[in-house]
C-alpha atoms as a PDB file:
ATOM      1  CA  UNK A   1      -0.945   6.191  22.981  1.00  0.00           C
ATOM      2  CA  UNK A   2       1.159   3.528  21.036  1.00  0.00           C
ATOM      3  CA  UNK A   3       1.757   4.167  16.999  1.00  0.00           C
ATOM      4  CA  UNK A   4      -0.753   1.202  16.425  1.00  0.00           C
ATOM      5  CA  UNK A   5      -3.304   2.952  18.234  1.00  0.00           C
ATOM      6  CA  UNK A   6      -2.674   6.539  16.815  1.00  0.00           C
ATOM      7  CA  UNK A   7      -3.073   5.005  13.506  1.00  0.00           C
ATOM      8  CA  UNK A   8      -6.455   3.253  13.777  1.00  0.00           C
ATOM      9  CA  UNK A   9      -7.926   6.471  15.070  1.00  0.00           C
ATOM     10  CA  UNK A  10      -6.513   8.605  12.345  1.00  0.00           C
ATOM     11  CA  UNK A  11      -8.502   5.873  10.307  1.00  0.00           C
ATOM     12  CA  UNK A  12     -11.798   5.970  12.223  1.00  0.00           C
ATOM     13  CA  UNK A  13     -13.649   7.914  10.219  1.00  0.00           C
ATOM     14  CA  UNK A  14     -13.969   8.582   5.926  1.00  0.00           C
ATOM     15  CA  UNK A  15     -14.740  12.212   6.763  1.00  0.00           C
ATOM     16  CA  UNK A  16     -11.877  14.057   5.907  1.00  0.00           C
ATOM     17  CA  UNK A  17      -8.825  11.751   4.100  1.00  0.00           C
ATOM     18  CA  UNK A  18      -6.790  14.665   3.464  1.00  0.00           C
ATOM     19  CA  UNK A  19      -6.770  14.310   7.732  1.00  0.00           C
ATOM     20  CA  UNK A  20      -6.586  10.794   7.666  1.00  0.00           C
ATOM     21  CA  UNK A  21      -3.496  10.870   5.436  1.00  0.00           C
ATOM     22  CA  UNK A  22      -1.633  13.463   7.297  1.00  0.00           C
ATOM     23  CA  UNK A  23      -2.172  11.668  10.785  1.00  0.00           C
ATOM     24  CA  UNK A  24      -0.371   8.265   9.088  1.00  0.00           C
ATOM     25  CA  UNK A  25       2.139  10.389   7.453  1.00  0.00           C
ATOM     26  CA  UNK A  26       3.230  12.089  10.637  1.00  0.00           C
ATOM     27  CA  UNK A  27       3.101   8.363  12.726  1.00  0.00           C
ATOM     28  CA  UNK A  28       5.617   7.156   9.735  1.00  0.00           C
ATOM     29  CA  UNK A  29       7.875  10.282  10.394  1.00  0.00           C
ATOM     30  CA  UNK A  30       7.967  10.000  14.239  1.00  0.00           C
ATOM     31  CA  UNK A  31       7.836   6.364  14.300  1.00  0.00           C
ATOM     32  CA  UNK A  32      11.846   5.186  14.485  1.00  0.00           C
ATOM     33  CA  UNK A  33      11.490   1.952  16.833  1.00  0.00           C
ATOM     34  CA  UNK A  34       8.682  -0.150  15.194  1.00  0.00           C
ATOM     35  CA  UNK A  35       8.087  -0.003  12.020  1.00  0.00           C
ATOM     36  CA  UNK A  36       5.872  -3.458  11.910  1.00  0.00           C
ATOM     37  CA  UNK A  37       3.010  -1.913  14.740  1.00  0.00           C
ATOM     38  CA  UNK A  38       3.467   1.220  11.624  1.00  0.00           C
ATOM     39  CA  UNK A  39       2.220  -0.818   9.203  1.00  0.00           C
ATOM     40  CA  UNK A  40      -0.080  -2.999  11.148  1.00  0.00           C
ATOM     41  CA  UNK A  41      -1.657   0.706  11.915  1.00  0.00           C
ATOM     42  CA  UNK A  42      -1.872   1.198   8.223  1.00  0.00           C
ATOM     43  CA  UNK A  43      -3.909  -1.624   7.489  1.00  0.00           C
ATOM     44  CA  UNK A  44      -6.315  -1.067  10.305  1.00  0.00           C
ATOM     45  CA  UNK A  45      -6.341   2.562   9.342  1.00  0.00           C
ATOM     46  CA  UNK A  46      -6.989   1.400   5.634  1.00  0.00           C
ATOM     47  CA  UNK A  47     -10.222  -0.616   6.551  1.00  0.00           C
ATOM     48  CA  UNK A  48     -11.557   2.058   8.163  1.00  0.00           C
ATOM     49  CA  UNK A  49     -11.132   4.811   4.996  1.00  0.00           C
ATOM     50  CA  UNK A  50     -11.015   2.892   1.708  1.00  0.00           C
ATOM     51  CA  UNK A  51     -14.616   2.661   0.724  1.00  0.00           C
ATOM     52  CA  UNK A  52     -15.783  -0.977   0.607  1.00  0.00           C
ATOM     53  CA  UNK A  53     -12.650  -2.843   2.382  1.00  0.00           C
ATOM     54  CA  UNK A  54     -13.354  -4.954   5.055  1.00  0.00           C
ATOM     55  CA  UNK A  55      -9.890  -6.598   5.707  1.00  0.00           C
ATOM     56  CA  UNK A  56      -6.035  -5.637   4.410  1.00  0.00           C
ATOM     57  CA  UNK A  57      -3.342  -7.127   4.406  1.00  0.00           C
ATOM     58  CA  UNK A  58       0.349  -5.911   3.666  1.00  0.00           C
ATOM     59  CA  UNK A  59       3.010  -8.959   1.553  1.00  0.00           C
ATOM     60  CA  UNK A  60       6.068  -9.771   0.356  1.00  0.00           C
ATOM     61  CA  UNK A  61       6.545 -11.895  -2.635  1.00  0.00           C
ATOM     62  CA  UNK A  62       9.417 -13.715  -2.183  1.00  0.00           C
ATOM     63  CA  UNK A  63      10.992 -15.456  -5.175  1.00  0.00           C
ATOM     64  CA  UNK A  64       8.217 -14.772  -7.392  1.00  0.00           C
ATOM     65  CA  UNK A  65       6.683 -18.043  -5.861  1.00  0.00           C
ATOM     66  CA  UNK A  66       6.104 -17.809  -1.817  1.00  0.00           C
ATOM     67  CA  UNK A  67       3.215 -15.321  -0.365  1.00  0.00           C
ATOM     68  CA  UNK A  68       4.711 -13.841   2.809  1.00  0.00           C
ATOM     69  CA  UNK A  69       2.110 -12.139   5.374  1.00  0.00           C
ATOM     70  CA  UNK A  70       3.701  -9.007   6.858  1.00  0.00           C
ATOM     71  CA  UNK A  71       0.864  -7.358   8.284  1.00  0.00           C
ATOM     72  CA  UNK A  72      -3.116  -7.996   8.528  1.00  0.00           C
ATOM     73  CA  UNK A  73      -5.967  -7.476   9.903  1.00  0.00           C
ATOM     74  CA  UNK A  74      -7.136 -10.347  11.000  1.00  0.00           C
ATOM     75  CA  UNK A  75      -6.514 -14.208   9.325  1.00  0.00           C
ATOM     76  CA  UNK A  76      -8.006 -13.851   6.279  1.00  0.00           C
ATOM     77  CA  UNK A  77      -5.344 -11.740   4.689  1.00  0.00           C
ATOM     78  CA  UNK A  78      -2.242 -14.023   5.753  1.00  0.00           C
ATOM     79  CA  UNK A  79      -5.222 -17.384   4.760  1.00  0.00           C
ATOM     80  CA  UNK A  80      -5.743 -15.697   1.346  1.00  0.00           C
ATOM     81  CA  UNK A  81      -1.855 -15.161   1.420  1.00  0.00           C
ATOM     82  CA  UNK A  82      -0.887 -19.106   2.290  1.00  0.00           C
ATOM     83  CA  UNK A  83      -3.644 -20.131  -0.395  1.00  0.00           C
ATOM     84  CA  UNK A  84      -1.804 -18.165  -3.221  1.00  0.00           C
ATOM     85  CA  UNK A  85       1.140 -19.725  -2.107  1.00  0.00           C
ATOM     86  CA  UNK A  86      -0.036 -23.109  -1.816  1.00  0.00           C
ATOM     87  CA  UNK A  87      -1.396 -22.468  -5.458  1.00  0.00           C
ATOM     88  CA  UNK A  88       1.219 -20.458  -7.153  1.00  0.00           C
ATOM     89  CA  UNK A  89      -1.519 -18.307  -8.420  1.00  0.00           C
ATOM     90  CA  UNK A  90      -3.416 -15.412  -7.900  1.00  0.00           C
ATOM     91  CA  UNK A  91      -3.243 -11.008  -8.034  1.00  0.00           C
ATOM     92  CA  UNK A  92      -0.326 -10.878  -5.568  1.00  0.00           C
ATOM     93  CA  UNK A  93       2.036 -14.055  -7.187  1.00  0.00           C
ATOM     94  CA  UNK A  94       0.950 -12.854 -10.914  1.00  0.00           C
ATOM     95  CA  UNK A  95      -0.895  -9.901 -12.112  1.00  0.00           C
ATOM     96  CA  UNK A  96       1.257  -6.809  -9.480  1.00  0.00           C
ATOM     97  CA  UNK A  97       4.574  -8.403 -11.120  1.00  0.00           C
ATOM     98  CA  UNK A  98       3.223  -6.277 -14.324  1.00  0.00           C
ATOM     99  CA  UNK A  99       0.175  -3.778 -13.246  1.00  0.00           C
ATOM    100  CA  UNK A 100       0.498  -1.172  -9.683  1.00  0.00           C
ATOM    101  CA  UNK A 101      -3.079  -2.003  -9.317  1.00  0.00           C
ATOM    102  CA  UNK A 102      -5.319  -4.717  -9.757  1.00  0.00           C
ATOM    103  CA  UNK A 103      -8.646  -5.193  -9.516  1.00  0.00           C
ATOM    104  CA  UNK A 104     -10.464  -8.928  -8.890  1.00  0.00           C
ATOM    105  CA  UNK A 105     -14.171  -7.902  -9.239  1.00  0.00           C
ATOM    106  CA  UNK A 106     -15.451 -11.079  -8.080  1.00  0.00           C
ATOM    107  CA  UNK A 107     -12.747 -13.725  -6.541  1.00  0.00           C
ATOM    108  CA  UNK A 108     -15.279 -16.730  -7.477  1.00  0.00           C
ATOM    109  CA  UNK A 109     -15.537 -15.786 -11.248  1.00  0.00           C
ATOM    110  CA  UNK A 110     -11.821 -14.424 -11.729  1.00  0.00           C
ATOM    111  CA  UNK A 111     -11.073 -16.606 -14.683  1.00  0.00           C
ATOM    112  CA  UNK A 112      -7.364 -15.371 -14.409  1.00  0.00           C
ATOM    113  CA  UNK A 113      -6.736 -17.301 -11.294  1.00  0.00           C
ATOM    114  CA  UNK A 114      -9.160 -20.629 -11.688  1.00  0.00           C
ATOM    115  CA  UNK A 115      -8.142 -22.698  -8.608  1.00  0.00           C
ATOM    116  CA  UNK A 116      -8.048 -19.278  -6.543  1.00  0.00           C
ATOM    117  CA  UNK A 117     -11.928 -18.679  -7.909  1.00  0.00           C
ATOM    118  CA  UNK A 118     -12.468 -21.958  -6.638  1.00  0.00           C
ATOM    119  CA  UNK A 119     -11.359 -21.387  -2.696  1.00  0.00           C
ATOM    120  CA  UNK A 120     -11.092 -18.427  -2.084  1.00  0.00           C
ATOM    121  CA  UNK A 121     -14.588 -17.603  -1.893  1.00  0.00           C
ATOM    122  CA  UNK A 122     -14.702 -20.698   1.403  1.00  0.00           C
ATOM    123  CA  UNK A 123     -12.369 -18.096   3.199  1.00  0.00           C
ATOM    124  CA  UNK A 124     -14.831 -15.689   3.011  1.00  0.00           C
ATOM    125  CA  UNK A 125     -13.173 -12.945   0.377  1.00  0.00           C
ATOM    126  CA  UNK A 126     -15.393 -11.670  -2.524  1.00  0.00           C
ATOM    127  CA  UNK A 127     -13.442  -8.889  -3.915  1.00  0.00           C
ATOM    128  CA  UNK A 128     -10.301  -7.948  -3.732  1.00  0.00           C
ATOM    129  CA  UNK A 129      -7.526  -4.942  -4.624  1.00  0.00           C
ATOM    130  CA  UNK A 130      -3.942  -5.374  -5.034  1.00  0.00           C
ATOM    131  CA  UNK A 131      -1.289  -2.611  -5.081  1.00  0.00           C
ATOM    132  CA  UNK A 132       1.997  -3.312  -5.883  1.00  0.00           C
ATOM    133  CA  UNK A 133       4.664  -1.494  -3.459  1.00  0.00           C
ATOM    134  CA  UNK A 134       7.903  -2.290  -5.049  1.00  0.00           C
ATOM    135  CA  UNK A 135       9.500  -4.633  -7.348  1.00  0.00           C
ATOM    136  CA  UNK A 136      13.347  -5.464  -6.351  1.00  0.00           C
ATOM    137  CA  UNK A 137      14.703  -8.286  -8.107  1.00  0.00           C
ATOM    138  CA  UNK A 138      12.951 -11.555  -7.780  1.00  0.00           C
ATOM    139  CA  UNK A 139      11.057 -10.253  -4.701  1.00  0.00           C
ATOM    140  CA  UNK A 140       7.776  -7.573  -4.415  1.00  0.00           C
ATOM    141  CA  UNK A 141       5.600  -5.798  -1.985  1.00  0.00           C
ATOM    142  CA  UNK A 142       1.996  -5.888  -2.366  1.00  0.00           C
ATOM    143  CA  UNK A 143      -0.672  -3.655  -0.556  1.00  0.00           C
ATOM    144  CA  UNK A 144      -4.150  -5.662  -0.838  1.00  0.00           C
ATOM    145  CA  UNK A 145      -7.750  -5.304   0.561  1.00  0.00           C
ATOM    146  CA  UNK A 146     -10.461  -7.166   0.557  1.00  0.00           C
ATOM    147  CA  UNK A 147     -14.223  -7.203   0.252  1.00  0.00           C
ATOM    148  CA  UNK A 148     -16.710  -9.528   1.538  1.00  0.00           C
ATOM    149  CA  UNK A 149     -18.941  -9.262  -1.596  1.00  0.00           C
ATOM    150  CA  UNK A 150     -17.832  -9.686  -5.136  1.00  0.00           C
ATOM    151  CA  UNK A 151     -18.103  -5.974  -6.651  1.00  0.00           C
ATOM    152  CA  UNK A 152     -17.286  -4.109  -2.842  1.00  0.00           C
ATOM    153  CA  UNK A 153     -14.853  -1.671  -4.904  1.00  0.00           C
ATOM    154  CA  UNK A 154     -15.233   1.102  -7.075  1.00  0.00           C
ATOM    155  CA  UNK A 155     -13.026   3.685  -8.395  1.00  0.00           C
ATOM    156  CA  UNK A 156     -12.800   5.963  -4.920  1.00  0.00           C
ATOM    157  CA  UNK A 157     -11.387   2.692  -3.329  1.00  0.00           C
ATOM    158  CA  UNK A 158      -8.859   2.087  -5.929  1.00  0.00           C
ATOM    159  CA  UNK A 159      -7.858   6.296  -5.479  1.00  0.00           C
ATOM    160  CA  UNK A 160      -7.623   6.372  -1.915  1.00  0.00           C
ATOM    161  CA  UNK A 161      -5.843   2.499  -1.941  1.00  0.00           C
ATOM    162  CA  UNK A 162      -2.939   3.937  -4.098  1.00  0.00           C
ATOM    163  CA  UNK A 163      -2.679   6.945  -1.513  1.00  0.00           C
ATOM    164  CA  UNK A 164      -2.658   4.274   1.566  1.00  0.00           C
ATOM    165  CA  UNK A 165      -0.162   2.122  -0.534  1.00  0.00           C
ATOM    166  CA  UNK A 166       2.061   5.049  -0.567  1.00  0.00           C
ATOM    167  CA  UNK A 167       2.727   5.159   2.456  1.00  0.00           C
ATOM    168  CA  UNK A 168       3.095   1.638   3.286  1.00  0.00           C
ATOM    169  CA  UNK A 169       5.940   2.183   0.817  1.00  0.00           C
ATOM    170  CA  UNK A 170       7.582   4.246   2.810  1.00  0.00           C
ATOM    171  CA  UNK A 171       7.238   2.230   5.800  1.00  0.00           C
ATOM    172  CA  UNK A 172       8.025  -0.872   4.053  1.00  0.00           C
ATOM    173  CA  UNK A 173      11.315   1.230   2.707  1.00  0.00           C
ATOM    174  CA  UNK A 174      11.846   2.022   6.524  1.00  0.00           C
ATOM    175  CA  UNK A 175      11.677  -1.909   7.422  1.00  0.00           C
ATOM    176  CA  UNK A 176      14.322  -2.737   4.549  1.00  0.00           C
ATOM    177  CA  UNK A 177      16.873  -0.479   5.988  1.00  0.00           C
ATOM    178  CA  UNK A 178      16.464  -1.920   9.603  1.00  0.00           C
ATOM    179  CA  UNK A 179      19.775  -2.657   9.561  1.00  0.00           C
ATOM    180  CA  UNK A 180      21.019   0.316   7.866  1.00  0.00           C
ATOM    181  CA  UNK A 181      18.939   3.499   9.773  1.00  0.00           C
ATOM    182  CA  UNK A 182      20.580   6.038   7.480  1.00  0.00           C
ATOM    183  CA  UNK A 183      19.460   4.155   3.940  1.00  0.00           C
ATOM    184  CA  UNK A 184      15.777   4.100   5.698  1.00  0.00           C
ATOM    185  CA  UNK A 185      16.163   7.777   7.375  1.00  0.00           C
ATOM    186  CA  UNK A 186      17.357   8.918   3.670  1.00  0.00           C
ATOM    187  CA  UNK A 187      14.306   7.811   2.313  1.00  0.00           C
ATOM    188  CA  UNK A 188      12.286   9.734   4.746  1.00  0.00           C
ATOM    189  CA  UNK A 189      13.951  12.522   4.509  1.00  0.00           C
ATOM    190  CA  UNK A 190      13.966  12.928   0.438  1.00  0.00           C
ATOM    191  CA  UNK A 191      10.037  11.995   0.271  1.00  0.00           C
ATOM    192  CA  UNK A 192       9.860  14.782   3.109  1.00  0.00           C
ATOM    193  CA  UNK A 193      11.613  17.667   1.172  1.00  0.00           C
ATOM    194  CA  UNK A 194       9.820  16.450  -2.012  1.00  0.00           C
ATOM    195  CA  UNK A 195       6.735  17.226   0.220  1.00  0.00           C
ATOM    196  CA  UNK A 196       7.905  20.268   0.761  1.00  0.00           C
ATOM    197  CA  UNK A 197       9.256  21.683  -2.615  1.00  0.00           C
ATOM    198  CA  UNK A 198       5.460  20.949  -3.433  1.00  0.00           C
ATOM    199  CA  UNK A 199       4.184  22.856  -0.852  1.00  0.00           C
ATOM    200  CA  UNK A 200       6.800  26.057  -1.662  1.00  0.00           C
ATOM    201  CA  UNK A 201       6.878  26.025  -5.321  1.00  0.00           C
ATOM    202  CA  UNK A 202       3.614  24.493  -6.646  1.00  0.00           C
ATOM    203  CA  UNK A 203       1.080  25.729  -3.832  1.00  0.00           C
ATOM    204  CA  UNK A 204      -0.168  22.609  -3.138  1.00  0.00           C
ATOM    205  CA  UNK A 205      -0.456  21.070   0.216  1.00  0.00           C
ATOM    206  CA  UNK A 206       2.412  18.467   1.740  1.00  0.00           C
ATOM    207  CA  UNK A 207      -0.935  15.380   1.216  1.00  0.00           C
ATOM    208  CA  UNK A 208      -1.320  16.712  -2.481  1.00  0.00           C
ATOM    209  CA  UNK A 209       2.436  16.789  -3.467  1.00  0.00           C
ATOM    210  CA  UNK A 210       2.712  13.174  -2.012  1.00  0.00           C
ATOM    211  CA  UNK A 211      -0.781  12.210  -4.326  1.00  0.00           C
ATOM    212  CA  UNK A 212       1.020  13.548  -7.400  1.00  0.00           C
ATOM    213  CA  UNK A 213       4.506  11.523  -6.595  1.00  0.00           C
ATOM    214  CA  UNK A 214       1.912   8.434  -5.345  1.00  0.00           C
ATOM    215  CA  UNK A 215      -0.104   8.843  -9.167  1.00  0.00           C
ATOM    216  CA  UNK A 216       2.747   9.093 -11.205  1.00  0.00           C
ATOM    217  CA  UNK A 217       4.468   6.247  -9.380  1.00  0.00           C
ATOM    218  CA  UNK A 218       0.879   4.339 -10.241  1.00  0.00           C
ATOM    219  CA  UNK A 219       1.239   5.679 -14.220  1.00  0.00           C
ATOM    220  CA  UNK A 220       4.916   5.298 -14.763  1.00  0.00           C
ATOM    221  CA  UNK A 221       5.241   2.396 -12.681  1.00  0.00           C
ATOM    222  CA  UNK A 222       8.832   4.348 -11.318  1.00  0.00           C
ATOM    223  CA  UNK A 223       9.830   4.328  -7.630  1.00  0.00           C
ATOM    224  CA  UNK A 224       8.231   6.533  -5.096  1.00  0.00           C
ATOM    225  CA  UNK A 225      12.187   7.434  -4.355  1.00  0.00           C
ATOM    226  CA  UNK A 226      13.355   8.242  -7.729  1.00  0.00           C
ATOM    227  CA  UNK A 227      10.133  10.488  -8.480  1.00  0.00           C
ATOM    228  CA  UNK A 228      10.826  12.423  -4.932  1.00  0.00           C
ATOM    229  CA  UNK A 229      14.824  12.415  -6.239  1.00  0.00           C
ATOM    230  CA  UNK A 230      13.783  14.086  -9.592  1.00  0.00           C
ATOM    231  CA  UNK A 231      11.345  16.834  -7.920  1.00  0.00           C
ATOM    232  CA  UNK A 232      13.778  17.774  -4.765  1.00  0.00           C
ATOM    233  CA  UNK A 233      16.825  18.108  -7.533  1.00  0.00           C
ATOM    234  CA  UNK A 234      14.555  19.861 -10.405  1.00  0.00           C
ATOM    235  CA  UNK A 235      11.757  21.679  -8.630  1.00  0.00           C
ATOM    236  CA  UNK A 236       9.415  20.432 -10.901  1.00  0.00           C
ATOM    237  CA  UNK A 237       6.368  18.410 -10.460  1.00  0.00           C
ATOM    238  CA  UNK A 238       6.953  14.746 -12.143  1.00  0.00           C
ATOM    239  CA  UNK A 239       4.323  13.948 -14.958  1.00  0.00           C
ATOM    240  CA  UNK A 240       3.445  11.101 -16.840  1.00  0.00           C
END
């Protein structure tokens, strides 16, 4: 069974997302050859868990201006993608440059984004929820779902969506350091014995270490990296 496979199963069901998340984090872990079927598992695996999303879609920003499509679930991620670019407006191009998460209750009344309210609604989006994955210079990484009906999210989806986003993170950290495999196995590898000082010292399990690195990530608006850095050199759990 390929990685993109494994993933959309581990996503099949909302039963149990302490499962769900320790299926993707494994597929991240094991996965060395291809990270884009990783993350196009992610999404897929995404729809299926975060209550109310009915497509996502993984981006770059690229120059604070173009909306690059990096993996979807079906066209109207990378459409809702080329209209913010075509714009130069909208969550992904404006708002995740200064907030992890944002929240667009109803695309057609957004008064933030005026000429986004206007079309986006035609490409069949009502609702939408942006997570911002990194900012490196002039270029970001944005994790974003999508509703079909204006008010499809609550604050479950936005909890579990920063706990997806974290680990599209990692892959996305993975895909950076394509052409350096020890920068990207590093990464892995410090997030991993984060994990585990969690697990050893704090009692909680390998999911809820990563939740507390993901939150204060979300609160702090640090790297994932540099919060895994501090716990694996200090032992201690980062706060806010």
């Amino acid at each position: 069974m390929g990685t993109d496979q494994q993933v959309r199963v581990a996503g099949s069901s909302r039963g149990s997302l302490g499962d769900v998340m320790s299926q993707v984090a494994r597929q991240l872990q094991e996965e060395h050859g291809d990270v884009e079927a990783t993350l196009r598992g992610i999404t897929r695996s995404a729809v299926g868990t975060i209550p109310g999303a009915a497509e996502c879609g993984i981006s770059y920003v690229i120059g604070r201006a173009a909306v690059e499509p990096r993996a979807w679930t079906s066209d109207l991620p990378k459409d809702v993608d080329s209209l913010q670019s075509r714009l130069h407006e909208g969550p992904c191009s404006d708002a995740v440059w200064e907030n992890r998460v944002v929240s667009v209750v109803d695309v057609g009344a957004d008064g933030r984004w005026p000429q986004l309210a206007r079309e986006a609604p035609q490409l069949g989006v009502g609702s939408m929820l942006c997570f911002q994955l990194f900012v490196e210079g002039d270029d970001l990484g944005a994790f974003n779902v999508y509703g079909r009906e204006p008010g499809a999210f609550d604050d479950e989806s936005q909890e579990t969506g920063l706990m997806f986003a974290g680990h599209a993170a990692v892959a996305l950290a993975s895909a950076e350091h394509e052409e350096n495999p020890r920068g990207g196995m590093a990464n892995r590898d410090l997030i991993g014995e984060a994990k585990g000082i969690g697990t050893e010292r704090h009692q909680l399990t390998a999911d809820q270490a990563f939740a507390v690195l993901i939150r204060t990530s979300s609160l702090t608006n640090r790297k994932l990296r540099d919060l895994a850095d501090e716990l694996t050199t200090t032992g201690q759990l980062p706060t806010a």
